[in-house]
C-alpha atoms as a PDB file:
ATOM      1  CA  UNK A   1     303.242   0.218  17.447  1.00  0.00           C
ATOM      2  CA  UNK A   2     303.588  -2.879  15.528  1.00  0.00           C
ATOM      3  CA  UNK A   3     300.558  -3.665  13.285  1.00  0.00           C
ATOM      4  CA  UNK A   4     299.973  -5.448  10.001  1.00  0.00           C
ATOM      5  CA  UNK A   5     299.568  -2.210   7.959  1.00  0.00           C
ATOM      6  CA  UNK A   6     302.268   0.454  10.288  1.00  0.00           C
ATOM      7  CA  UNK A   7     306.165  -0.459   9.466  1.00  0.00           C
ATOM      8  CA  UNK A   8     309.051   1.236  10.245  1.00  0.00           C
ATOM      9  CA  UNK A   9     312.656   0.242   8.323  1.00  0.00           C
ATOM     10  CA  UNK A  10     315.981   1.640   8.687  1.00  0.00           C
ATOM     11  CA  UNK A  11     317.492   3.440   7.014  1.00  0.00           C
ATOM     12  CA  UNK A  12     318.800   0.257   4.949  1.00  0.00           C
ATOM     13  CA  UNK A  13     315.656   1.076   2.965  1.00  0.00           C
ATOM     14  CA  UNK A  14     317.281   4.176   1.417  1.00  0.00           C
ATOM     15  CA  UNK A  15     320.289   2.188  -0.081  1.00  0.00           C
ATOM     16  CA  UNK A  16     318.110  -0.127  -1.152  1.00  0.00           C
ATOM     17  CA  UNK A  17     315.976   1.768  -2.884  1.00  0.00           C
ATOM     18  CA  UNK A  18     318.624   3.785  -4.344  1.00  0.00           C
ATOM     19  CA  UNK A  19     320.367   0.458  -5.913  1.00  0.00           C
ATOM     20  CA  UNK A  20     317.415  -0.855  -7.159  1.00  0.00           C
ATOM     21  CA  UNK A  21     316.545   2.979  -8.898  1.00  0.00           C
ATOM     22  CA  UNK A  22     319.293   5.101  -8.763  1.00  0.00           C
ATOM     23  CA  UNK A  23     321.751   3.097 -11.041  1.00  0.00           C
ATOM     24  CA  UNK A  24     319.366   4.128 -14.145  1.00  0.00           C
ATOM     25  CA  UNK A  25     320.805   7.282 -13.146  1.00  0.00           C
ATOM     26  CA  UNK A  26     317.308   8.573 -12.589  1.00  0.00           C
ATOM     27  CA  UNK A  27     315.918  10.136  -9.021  1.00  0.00           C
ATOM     28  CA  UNK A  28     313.164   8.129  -7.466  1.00  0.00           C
ATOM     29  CA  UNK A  29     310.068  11.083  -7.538  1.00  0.00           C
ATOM     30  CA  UNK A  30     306.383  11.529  -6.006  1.00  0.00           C
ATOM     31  CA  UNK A  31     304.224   9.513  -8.390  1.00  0.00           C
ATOM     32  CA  UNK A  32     307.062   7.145  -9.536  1.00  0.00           C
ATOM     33  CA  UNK A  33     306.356   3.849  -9.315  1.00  0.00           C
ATOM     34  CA  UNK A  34     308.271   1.608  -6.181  1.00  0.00           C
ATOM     35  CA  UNK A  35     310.896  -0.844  -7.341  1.00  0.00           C
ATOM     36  CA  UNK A  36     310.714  -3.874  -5.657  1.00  0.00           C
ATOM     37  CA  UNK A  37     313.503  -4.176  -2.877  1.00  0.00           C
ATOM     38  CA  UNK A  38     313.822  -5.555   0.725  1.00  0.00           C
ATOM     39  CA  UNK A  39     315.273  -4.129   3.856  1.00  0.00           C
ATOM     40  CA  UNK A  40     315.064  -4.360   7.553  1.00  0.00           C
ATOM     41  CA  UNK A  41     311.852  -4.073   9.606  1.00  0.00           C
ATOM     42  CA  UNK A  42     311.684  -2.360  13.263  1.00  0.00           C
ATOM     43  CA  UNK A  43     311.798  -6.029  14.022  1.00  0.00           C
ATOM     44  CA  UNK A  44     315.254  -6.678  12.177  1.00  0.00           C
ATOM     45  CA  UNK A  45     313.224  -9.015  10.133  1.00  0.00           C
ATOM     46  CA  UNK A  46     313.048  -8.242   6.065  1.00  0.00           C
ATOM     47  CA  UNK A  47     310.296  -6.320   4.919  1.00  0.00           C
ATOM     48  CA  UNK A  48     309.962  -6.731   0.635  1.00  0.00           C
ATOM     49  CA  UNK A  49     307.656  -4.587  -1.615  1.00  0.00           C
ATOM     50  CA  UNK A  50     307.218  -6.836  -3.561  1.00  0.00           C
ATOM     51  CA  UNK A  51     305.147  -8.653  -1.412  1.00  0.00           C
ATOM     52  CA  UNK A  52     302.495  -5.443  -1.429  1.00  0.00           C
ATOM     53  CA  UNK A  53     303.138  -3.814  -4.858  1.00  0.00           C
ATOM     54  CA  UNK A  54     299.722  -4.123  -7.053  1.00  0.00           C
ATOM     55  CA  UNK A  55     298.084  -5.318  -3.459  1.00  0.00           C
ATOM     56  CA  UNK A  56     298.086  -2.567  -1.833  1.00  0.00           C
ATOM     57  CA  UNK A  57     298.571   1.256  -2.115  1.00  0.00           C
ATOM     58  CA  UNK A  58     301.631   1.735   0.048  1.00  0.00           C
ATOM     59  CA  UNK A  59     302.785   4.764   1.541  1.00  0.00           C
ATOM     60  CA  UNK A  60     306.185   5.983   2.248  1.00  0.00           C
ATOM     61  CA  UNK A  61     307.382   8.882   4.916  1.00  0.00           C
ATOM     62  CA  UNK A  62     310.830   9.971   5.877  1.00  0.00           C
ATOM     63  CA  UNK A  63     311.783  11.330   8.869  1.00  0.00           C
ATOM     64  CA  UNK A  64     315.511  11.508  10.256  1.00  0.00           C
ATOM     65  CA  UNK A  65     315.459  10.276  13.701  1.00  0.00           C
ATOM     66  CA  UNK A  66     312.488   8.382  16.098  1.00  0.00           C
ATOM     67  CA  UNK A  67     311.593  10.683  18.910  1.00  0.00           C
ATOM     68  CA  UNK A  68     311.841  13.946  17.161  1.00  0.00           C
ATOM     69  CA  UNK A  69     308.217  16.551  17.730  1.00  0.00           C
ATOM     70  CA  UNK A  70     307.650  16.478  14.551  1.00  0.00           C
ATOM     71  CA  UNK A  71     308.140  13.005  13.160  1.00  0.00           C
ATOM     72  CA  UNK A  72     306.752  11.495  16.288  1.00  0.00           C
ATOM     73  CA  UNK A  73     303.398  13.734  15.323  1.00  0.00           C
ATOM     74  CA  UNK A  74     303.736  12.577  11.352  1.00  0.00           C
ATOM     75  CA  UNK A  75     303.860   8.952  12.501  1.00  0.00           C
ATOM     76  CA  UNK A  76     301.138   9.904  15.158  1.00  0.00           C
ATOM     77  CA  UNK A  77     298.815  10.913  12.400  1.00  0.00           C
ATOM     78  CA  UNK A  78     299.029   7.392  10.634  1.00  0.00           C
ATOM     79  CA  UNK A  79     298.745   5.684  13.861  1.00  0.00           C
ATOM     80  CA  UNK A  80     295.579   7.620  14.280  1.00  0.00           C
ATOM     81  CA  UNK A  81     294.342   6.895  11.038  1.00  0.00           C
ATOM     82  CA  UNK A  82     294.838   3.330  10.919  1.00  0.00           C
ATOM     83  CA  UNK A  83     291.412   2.277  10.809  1.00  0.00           C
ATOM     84  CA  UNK A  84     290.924   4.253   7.901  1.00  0.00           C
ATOM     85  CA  UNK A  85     294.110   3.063   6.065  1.00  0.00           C
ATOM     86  CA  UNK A  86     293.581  -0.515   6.543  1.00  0.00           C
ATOM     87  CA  UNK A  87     289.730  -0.114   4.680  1.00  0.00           C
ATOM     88  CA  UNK A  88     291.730   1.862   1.603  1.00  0.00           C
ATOM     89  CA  UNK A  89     293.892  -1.035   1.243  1.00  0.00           C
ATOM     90  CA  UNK A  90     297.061   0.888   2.309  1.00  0.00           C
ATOM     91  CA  UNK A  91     300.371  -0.102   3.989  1.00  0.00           C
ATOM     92  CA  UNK A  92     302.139   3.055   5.505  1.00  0.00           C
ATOM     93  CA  UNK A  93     306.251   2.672   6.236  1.00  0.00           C
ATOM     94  CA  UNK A  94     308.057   5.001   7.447  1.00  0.00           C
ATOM     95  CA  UNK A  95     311.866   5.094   6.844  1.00  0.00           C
ATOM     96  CA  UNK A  96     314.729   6.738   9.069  1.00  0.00           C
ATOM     97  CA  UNK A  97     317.979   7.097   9.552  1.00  0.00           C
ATOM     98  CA  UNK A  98     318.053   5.110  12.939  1.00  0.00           C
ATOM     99  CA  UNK A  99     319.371   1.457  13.440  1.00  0.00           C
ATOM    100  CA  UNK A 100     317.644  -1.275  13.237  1.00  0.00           C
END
């Protein structure tokens, strides 16, 4: 499921985002807005929020491991919806703990 608006990084993401916010000694929260960083892609290629912050609205969803019931059906429902995303101007990437 590789599409211009679906992305899946490692877990890289989580360190990354944790450098880039966590060192204010702050927790990252719902609402907060998304530093810029860059991590790995499903693809092993780098993925940067920057290049989407005040583009688009960008979603992000954890789950721990690919192939699990319930994170397969999370990242079902935003394959489903996809259509729908893309015409609300929204990137979705889910993050997990599984190599690249």
């Amino acid at each position: 499921m590789k599409t211009k608006s679906f992305i899946v990084l490692s877990a890289f993401l989580v360190s990354a985002i944790y450098s880039a916010y966590g060192q204010t000694g702050s927790a990252l929260k719902t609402g907060d807005k998304l530093p810029v960083f860059t991590a790995l892609d499903d693809n092993g290629k780098n993925w940067s929020a920057g290049d989407f912050i005040g583009k688009k609205i960008i979603v992000l969803y954890f789950y721990p491991a690919a192939m699990t019931s319930g994170c397969t059906s999370q990242a079902c429902g935003y394959r489903d919806n996809q259509a729908q995303l893309a015409a609300a101007n929204t990137v979705v990437v889910g993050i997990s703990g599984d190599e690249v």
